[in-house]
C-alpha atoms as a PDB file:
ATOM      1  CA  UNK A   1     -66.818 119.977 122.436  1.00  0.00           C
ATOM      2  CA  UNK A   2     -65.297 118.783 125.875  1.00  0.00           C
ATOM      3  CA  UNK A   3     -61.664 120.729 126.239  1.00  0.00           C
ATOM      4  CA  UNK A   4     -60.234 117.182 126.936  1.00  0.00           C
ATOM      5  CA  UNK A   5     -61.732 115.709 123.562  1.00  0.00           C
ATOM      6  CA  UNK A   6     -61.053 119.117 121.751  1.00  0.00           C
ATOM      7  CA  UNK A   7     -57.310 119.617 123.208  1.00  0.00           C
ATOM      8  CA  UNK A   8     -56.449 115.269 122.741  1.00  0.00           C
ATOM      9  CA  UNK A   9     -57.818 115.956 118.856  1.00  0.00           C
ATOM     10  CA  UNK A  10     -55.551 119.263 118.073  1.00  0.00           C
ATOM     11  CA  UNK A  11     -52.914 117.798 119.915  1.00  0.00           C
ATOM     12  CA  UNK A  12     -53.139 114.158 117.544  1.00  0.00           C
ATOM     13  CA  UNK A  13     -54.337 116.334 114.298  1.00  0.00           C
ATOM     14  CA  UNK A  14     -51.313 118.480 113.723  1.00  0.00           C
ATOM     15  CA  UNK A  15     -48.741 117.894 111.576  1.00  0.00           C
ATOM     16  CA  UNK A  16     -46.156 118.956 113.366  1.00  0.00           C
ATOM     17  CA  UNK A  17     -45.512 118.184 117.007  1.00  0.00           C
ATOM     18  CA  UNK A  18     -47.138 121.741 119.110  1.00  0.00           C
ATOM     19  CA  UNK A  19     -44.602 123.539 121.026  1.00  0.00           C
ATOM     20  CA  UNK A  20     -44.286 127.159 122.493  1.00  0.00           C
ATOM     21  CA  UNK A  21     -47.448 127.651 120.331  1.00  0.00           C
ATOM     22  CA  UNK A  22     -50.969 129.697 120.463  1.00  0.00           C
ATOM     23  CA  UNK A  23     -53.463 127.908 118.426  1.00  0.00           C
ATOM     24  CA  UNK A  24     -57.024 129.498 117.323  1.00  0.00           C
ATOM     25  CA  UNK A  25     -59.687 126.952 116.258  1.00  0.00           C
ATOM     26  CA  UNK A  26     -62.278 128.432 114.786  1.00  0.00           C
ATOM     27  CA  UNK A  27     -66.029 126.701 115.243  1.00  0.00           C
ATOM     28  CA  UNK A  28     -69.046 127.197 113.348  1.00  0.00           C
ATOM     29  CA  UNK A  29     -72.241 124.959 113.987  1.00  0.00           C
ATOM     30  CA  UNK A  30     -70.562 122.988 116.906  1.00  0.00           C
ATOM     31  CA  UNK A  31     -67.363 121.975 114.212  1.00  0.00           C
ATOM     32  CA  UNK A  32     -64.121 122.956 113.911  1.00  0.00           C
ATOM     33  CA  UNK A  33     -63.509 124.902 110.562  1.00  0.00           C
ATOM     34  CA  UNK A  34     -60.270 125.503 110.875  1.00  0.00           C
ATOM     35  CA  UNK A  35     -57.181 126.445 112.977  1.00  0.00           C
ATOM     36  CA  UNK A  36     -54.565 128.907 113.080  1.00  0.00           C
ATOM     37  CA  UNK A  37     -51.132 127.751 114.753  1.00  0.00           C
ATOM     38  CA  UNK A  38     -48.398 130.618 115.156  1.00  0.00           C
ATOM     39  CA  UNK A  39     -45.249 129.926 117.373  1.00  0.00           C
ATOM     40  CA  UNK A  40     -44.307 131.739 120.869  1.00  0.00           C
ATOM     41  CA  UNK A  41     -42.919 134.670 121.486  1.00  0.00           C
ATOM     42  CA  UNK A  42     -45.322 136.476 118.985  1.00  0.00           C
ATOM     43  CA  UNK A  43     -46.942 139.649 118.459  1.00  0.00           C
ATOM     44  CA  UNK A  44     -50.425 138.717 119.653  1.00  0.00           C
ATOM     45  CA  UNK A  45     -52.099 142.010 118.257  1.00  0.00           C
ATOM     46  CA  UNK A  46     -50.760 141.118 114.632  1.00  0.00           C
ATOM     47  CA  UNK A  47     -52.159 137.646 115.198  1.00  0.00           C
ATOM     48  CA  UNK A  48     -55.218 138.043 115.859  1.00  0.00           C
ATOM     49  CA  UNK A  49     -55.747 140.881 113.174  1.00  0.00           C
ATOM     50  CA  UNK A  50     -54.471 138.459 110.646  1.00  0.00           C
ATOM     51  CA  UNK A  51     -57.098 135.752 111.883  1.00  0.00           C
ATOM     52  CA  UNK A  52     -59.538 137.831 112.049  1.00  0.00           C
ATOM     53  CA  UNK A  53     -59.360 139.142 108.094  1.00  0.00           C
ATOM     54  CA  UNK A  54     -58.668 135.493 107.126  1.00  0.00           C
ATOM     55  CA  UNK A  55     -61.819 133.851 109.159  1.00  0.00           C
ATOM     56  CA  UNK A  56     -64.904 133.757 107.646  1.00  0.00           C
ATOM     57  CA  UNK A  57     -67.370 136.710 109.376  1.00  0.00           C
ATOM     58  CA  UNK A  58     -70.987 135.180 110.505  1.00  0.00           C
ATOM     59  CA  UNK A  59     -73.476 136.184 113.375  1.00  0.00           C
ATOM     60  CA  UNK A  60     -72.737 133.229 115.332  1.00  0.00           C
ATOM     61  CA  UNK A  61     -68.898 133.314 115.139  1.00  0.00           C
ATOM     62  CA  UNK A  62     -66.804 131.333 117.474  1.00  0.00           C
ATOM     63  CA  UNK A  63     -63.635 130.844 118.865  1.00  0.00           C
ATOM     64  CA  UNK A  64     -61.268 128.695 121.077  1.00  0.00           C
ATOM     65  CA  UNK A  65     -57.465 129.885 122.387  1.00  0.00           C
ATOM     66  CA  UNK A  66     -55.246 127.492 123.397  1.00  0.00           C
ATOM     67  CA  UNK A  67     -51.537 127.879 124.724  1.00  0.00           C
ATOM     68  CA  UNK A  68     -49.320 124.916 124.582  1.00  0.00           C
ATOM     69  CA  UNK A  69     -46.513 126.481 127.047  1.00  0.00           C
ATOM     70  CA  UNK A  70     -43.562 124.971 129.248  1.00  0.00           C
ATOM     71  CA  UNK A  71     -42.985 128.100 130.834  1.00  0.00           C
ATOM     72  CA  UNK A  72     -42.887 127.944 134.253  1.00  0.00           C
ATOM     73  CA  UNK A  73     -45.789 130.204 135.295  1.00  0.00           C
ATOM     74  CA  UNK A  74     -48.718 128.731 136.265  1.00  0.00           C
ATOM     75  CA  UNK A  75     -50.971 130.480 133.682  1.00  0.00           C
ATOM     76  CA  UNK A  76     -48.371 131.676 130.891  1.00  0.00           C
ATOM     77  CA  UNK A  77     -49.025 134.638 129.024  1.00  0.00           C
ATOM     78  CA  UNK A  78     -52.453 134.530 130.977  1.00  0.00           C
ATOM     79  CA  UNK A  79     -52.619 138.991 130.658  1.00  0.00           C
ATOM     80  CA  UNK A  80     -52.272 138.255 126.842  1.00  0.00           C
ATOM     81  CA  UNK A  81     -54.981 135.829 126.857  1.00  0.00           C
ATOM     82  CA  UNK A  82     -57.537 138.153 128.752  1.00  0.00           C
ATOM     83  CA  UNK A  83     -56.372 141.062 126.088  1.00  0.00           C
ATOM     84  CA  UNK A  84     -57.213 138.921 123.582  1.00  0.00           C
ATOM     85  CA  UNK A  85     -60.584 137.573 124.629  1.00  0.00           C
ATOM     86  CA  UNK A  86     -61.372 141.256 125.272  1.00  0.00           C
ATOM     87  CA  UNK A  87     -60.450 142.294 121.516  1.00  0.00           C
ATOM     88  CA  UNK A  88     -62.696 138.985 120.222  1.00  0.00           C
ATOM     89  CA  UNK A  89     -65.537 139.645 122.154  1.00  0.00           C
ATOM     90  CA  UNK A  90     -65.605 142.987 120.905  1.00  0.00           C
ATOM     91  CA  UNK A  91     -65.735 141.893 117.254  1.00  0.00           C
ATOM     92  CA  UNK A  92     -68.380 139.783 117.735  1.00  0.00           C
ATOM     93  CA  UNK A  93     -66.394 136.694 118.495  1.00  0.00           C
ATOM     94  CA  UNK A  94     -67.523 134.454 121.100  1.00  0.00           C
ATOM     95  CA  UNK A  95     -64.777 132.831 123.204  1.00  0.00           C
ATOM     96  CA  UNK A  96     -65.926 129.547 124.348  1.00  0.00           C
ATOM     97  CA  UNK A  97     -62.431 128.730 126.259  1.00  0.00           C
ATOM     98  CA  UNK A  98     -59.296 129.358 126.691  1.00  0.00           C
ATOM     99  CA  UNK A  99     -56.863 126.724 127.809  1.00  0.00           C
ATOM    100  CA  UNK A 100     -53.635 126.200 128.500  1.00  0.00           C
ATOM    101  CA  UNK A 101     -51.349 123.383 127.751  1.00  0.00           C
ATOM    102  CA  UNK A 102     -48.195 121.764 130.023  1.00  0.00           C
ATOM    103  CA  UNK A 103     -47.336 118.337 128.450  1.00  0.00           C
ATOM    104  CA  UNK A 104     -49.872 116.027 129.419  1.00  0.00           C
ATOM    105  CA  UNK A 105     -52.299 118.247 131.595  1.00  0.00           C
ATOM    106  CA  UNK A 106     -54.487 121.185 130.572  1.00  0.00           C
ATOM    107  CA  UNK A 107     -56.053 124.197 132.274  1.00  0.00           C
ATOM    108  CA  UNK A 108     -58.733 126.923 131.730  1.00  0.00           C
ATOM    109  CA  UNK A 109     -58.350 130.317 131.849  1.00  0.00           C
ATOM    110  CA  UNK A 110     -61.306 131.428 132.191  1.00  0.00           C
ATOM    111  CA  UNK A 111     -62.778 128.592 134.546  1.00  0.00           C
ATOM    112  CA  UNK A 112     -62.143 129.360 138.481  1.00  0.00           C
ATOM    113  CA  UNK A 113     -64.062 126.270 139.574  1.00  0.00           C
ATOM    114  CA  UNK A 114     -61.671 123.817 141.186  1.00  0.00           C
ATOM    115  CA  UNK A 115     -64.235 121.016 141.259  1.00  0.00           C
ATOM    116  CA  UNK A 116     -63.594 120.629 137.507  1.00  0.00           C
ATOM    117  CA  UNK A 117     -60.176 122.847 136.801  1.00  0.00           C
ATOM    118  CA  UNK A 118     -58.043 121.402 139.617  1.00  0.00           C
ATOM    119  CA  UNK A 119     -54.490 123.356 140.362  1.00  0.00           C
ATOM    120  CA  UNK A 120     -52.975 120.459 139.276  1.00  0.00           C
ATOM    121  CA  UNK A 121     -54.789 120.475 136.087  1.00  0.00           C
ATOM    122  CA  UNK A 122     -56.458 117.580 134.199  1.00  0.00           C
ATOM    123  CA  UNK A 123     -54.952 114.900 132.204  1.00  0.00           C
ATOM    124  CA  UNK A 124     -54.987 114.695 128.468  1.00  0.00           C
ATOM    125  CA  UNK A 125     -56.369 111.254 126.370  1.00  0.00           C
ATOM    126  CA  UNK A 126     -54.014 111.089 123.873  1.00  0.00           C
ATOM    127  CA  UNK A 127     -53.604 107.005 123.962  1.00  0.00           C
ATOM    128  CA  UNK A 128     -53.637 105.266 120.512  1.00  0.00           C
ATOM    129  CA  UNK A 129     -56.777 104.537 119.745  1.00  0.00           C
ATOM    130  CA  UNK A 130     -57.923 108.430 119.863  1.00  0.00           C
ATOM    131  CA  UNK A 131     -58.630 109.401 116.706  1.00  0.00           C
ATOM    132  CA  UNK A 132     -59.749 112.707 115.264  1.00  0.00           C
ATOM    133  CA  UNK A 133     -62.769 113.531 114.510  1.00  0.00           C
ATOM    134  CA  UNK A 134     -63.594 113.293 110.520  1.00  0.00           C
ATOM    135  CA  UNK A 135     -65.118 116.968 110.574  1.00  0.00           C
ATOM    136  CA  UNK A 136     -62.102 118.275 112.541  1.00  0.00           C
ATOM    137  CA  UNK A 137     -60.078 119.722 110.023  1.00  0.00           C
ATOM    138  CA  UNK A 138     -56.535 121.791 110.695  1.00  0.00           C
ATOM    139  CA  UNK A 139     -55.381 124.726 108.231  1.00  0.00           C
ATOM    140  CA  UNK A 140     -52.387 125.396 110.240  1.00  0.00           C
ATOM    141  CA  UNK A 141     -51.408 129.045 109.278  1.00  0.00           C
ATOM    142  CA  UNK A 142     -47.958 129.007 111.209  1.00  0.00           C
ATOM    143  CA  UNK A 143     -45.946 132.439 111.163  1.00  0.00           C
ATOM    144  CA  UNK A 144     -43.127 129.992 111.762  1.00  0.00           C
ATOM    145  CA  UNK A 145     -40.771 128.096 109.840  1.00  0.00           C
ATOM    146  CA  UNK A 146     -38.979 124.359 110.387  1.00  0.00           C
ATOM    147  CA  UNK A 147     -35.099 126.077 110.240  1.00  0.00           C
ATOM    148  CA  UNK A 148     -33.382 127.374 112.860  1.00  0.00           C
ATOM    149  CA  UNK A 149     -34.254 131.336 113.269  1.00  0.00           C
ATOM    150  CA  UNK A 150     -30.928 132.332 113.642  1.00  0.00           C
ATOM    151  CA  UNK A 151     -30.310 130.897 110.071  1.00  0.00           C
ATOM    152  CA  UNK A 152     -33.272 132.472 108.739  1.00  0.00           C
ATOM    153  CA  UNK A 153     -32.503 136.222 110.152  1.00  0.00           C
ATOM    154  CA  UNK A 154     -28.513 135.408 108.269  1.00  0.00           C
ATOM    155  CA  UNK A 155     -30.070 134.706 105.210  1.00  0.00           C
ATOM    156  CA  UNK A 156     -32.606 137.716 105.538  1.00  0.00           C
ATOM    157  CA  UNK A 157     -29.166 139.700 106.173  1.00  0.00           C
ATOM    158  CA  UNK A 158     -27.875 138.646 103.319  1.00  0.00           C
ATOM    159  CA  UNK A 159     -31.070 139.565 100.950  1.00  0.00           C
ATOM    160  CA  UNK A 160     -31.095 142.440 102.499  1.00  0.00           C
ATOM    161  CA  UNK A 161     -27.980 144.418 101.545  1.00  0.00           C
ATOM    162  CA  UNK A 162     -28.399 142.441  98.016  1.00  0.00           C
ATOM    163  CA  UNK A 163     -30.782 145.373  97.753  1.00  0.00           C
ATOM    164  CA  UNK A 164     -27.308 147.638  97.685  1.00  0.00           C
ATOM    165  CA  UNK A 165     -26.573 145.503  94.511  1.00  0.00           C
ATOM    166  CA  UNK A 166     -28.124 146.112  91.108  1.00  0.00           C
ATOM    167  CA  UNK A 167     -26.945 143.232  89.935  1.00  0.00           C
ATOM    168  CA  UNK A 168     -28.165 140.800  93.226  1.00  0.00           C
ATOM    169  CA  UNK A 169     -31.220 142.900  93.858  1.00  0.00           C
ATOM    170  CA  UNK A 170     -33.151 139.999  91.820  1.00  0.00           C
ATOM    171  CA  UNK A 171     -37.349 138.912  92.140  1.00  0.00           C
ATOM    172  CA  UNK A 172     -36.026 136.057  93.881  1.00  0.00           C
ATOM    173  CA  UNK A 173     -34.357 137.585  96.552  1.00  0.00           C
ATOM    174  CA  UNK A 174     -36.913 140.624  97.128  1.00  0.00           C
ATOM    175  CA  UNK A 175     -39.831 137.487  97.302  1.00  0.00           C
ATOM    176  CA  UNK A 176     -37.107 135.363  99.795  1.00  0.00           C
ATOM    177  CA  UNK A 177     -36.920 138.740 102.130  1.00  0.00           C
ATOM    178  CA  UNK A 178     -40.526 139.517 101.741  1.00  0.00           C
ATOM    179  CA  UNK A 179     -41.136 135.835 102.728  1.00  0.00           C
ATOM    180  CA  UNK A 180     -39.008 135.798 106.127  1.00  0.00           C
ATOM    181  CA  UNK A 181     -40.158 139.020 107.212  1.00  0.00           C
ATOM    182  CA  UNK A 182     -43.776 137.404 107.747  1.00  0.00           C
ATOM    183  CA  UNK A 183     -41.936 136.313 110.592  1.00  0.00           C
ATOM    184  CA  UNK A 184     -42.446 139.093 112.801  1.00  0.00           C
ATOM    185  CA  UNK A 185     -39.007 138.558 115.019  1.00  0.00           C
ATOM    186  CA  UNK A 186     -37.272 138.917 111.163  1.00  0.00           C
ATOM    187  CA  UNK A 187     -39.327 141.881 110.336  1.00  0.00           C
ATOM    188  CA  UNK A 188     -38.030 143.661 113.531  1.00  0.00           C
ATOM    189  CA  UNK A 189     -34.312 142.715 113.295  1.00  0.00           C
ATOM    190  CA  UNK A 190     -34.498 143.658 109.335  1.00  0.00           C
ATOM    191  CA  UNK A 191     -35.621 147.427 110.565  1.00  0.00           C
ATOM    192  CA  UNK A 192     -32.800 147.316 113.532  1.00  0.00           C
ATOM    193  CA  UNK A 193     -30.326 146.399 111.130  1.00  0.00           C
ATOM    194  CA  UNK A 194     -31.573 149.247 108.768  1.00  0.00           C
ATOM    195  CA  UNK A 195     -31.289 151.852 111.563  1.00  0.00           C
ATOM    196  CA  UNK A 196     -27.719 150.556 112.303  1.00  0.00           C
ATOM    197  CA  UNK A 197     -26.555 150.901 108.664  1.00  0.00           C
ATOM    198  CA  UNK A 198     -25.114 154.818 108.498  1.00  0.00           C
ATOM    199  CA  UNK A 199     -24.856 156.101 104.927  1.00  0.00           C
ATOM    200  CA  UNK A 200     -26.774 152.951 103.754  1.00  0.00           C
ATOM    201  CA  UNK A 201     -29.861 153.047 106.113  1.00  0.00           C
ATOM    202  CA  UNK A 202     -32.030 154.970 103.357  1.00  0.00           C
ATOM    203  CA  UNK A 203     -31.250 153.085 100.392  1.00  0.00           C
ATOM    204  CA  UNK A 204     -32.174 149.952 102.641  1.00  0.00           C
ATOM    205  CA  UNK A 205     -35.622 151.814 103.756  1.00  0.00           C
ATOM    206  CA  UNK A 206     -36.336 152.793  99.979  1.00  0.00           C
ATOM    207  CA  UNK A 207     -35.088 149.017  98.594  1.00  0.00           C
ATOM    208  CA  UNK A 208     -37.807 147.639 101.060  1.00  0.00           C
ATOM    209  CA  UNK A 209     -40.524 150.446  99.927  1.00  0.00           C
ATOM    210  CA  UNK A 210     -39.490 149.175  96.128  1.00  0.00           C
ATOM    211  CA  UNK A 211     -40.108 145.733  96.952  1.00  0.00           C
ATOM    212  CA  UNK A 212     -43.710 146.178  98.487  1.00  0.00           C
ATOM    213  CA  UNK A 213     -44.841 148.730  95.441  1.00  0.00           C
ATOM    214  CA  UNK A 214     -43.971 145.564  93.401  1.00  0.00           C
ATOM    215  CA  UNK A 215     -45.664 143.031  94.732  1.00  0.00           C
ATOM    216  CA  UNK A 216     -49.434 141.886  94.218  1.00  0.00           C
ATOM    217  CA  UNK A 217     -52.153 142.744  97.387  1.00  0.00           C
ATOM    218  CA  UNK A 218     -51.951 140.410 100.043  1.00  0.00           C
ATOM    219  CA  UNK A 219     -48.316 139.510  99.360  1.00  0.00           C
ATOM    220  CA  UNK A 220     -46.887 142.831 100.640  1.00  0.00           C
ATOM    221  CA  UNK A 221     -49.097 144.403 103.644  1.00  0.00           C
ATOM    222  CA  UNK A 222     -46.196 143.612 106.109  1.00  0.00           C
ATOM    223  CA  UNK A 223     -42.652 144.871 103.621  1.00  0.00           C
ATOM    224  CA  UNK A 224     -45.325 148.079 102.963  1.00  0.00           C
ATOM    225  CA  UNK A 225     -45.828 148.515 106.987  1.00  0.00           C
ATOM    226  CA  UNK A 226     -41.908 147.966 107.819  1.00  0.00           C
ATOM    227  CA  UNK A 227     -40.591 149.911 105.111  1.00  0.00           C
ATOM    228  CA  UNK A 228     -42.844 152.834 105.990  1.00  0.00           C
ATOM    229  CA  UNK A 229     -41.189 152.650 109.496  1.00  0.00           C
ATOM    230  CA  UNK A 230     -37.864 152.452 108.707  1.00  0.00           C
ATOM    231  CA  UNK A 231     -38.436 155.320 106.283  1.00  0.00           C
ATOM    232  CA  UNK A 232     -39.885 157.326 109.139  1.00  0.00           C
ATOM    233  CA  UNK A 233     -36.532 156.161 111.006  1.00  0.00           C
ATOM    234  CA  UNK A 234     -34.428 157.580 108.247  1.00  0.00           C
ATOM    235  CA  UNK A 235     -36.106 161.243 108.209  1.00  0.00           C
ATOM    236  CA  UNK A 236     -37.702 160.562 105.142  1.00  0.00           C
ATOM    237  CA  UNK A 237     -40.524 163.138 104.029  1.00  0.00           C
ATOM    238  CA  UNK A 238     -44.299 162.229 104.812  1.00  0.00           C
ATOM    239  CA  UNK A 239     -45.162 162.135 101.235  1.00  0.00           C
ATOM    240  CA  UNK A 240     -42.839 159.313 100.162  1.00  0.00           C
ATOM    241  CA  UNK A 241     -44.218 157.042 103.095  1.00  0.00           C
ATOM    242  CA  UNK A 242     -48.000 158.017 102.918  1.00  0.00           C
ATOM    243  CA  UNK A 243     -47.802 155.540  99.841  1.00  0.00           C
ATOM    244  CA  UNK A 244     -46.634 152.779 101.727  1.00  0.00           C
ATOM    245  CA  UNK A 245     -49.433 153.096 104.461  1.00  0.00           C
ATOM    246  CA  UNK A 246     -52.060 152.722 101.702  1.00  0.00           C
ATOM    247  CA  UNK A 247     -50.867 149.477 100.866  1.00  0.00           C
ATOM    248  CA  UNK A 248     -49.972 148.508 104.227  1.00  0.00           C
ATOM    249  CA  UNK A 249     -53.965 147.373 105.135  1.00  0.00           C
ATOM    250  CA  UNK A 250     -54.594 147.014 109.085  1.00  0.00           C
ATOM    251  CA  UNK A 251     -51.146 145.818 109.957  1.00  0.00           C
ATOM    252  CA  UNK A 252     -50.312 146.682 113.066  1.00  0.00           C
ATOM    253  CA  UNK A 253     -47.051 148.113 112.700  1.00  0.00           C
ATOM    254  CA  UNK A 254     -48.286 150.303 109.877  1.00  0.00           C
ATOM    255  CA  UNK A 255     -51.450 151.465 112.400  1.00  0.00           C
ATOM    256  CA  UNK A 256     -48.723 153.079 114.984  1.00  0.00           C
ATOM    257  CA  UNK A 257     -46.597 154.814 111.974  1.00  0.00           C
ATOM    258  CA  UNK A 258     -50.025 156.257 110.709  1.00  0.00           C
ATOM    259  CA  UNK A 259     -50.607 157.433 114.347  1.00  0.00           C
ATOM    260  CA  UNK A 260     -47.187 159.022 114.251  1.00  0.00           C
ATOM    261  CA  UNK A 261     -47.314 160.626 110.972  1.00  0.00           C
ATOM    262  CA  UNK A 262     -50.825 162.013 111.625  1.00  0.00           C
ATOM    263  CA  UNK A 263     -49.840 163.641 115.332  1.00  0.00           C
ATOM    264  CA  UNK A 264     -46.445 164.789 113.431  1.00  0.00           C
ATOM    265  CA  UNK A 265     -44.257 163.003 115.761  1.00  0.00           C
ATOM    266  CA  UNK A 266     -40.606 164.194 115.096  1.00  0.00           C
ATOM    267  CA  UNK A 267     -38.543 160.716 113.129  1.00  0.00           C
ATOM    268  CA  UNK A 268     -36.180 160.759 116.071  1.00  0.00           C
ATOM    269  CA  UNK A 269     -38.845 159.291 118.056  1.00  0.00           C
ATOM    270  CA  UNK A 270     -38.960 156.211 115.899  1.00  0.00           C
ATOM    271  CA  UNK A 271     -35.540 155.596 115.427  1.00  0.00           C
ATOM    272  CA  UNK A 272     -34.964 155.754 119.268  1.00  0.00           C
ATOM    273  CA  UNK A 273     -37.453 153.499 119.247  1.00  0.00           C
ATOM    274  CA  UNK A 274     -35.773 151.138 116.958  1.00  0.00           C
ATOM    275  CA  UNK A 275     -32.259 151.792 118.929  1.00  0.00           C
ATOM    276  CA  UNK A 276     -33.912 150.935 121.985  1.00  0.00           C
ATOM    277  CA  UNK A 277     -35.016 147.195 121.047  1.00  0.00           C
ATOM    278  CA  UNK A 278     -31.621 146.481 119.134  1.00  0.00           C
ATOM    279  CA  UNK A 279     -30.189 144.409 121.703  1.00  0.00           C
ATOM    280  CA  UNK A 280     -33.384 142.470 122.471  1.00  0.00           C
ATOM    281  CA  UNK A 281     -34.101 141.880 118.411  1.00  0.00           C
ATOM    282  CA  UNK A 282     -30.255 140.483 118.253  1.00  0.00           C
ATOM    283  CA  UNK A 283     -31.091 138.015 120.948  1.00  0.00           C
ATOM    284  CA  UNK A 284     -34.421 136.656 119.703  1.00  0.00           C
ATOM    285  CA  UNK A 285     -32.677 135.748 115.951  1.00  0.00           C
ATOM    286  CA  UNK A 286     -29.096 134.270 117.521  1.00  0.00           C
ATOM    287  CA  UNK A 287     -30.392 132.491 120.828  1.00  0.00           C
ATOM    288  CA  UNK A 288     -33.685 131.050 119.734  1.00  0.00           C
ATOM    289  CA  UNK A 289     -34.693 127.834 119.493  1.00  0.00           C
ATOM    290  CA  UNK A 290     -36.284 125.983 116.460  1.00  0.00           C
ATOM    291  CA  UNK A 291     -39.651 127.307 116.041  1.00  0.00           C
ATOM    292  CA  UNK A 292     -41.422 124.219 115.260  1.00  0.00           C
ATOM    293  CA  UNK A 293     -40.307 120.617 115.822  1.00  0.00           C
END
């Protein structure tokens, strides 16, 4: 597929306007199967391990990143983008471009030829009577959400230290704090706000570990992985979070606390660590802008 057909298809497809967003389409026999669609800022390692155990594996396995960016750098995020072809190509994935997205213009990442990838970039067709392509078909997986996120990370808050509660520690709200934390700007600002919470940081850290233990495979990978860590965090012994990284599968954040637990690296370490990103993790919830549309 041509990028301008491709890009003027995704673009016209989705259905929600793109914005500050890093879309995988996936391709098999010269078609697009399907798309994932998470929001920027985002923790590219954690997406792409979550596309790739969601994609379908096959010998012939292909791939196309795009980054639909205002920011004002002329490639955006263009050291993630190499990182992340790099990781593809070494499972097996074949990138076949990687493009990036300003408003109406478009431009390769991977293409140094000016004779076809101008500096000023080349124009999108996204008139009228553009219309998809019947095979093209979008199963946007979005790590996002239509609210505001500083109304999502109050009402995480707020499920949080329900967990203190007996009587408020409900299904409901474990499965609405289990929900936002797929979100992985919640997840972080749920374990800074366990760190900060003195006498009640390891009831938090347990209420989170209870949470995951109840829930069914493939519903609590991330809770298990952030729970472990704020466990860690709170000094707790190796054999109470061991549990946790069983369950946690290949997420990222439960990778690193394996790491730590395995090279007996002292709990301080991660709480400093947690400590050290409070201000940054208040920021992103209270002075973000909608994540989609």
């Amino acid at each position: 597929t041509a990028p301008r057909e491709f890009l003027a298809t995704l673009i016209t497809s989705t259905p929600q306007p793109l914005a500050e967003t890093i879309t995988l389409a996936w391709v098999a026999n010269e078609t697009v199967s399907h798309i994932h669609s998470v929001d920027l800022p985002c923790d590219w390692v954690e997406l792409l391990e979550a596309c790739l155990g969601d994609t379908t594996t096959g010998h012939d396995q292909q791939v196309i990143i795009t980054v639909i960016s205002d920011q004002g750098f002329a490639l955006p995020y263009e050291p993630q983008v190499a990182d992340m072809r790099t990781m593809l190509e070494d499972c097996g994935v074949d990138v076949l471009d990687a493009l990036c997205v300003k408003q109406d213009k478009f431009w390769s990442y991977l293409c140094q030829d000016t004779s076809c990838c101008p500096t000023e970039g080349n124009p999108i067709n996204t008139t009228e009577d553009h219309q998809p392509s019947p095979e093209f078909t979008v199963d946007v997986a979005s790590h996002g959400a239509d609210d505001d996120l500083s109304v999502q990370a109050d009402t995480a808050k707020a499920a949080l230290f329900n967990l203190l509660d007996p009587e408020l520690a409900t299904v409901e709200n474990a499965n609405t704090l289990n929900t936002l934390m797929q979100n992985i700007l919640i997840r972080d600002y749920i374990m800074v706000l366990i760190v900060q919470a003195g006498d009640d940081e390891l009831p938090l850290a347990r209420g989170l570990a209870a949470i995951a233990h109840s829930l069914p495979e493939g519903l609590r990978e991330r809770i298990a992985a952030t729970a472990a860590m704020s466990l860690v965090a709170a000094g707790e012994p190796k054999h109470h979070v061991t549990p946790l990284l069983d369950i946690s599968g290949d997420q990222t954040l439960g990778t690193l606390v394996r790491r730590a637990i395995n090279a007996d690296v002292p709990s301080r370490v991660a709480r400093d660590s947690l400590l050290d990103v409070t201000h940054i993790c208040m920021e992103a919830v209270h002075h973000t802008v909608p994540m989609l549309g």
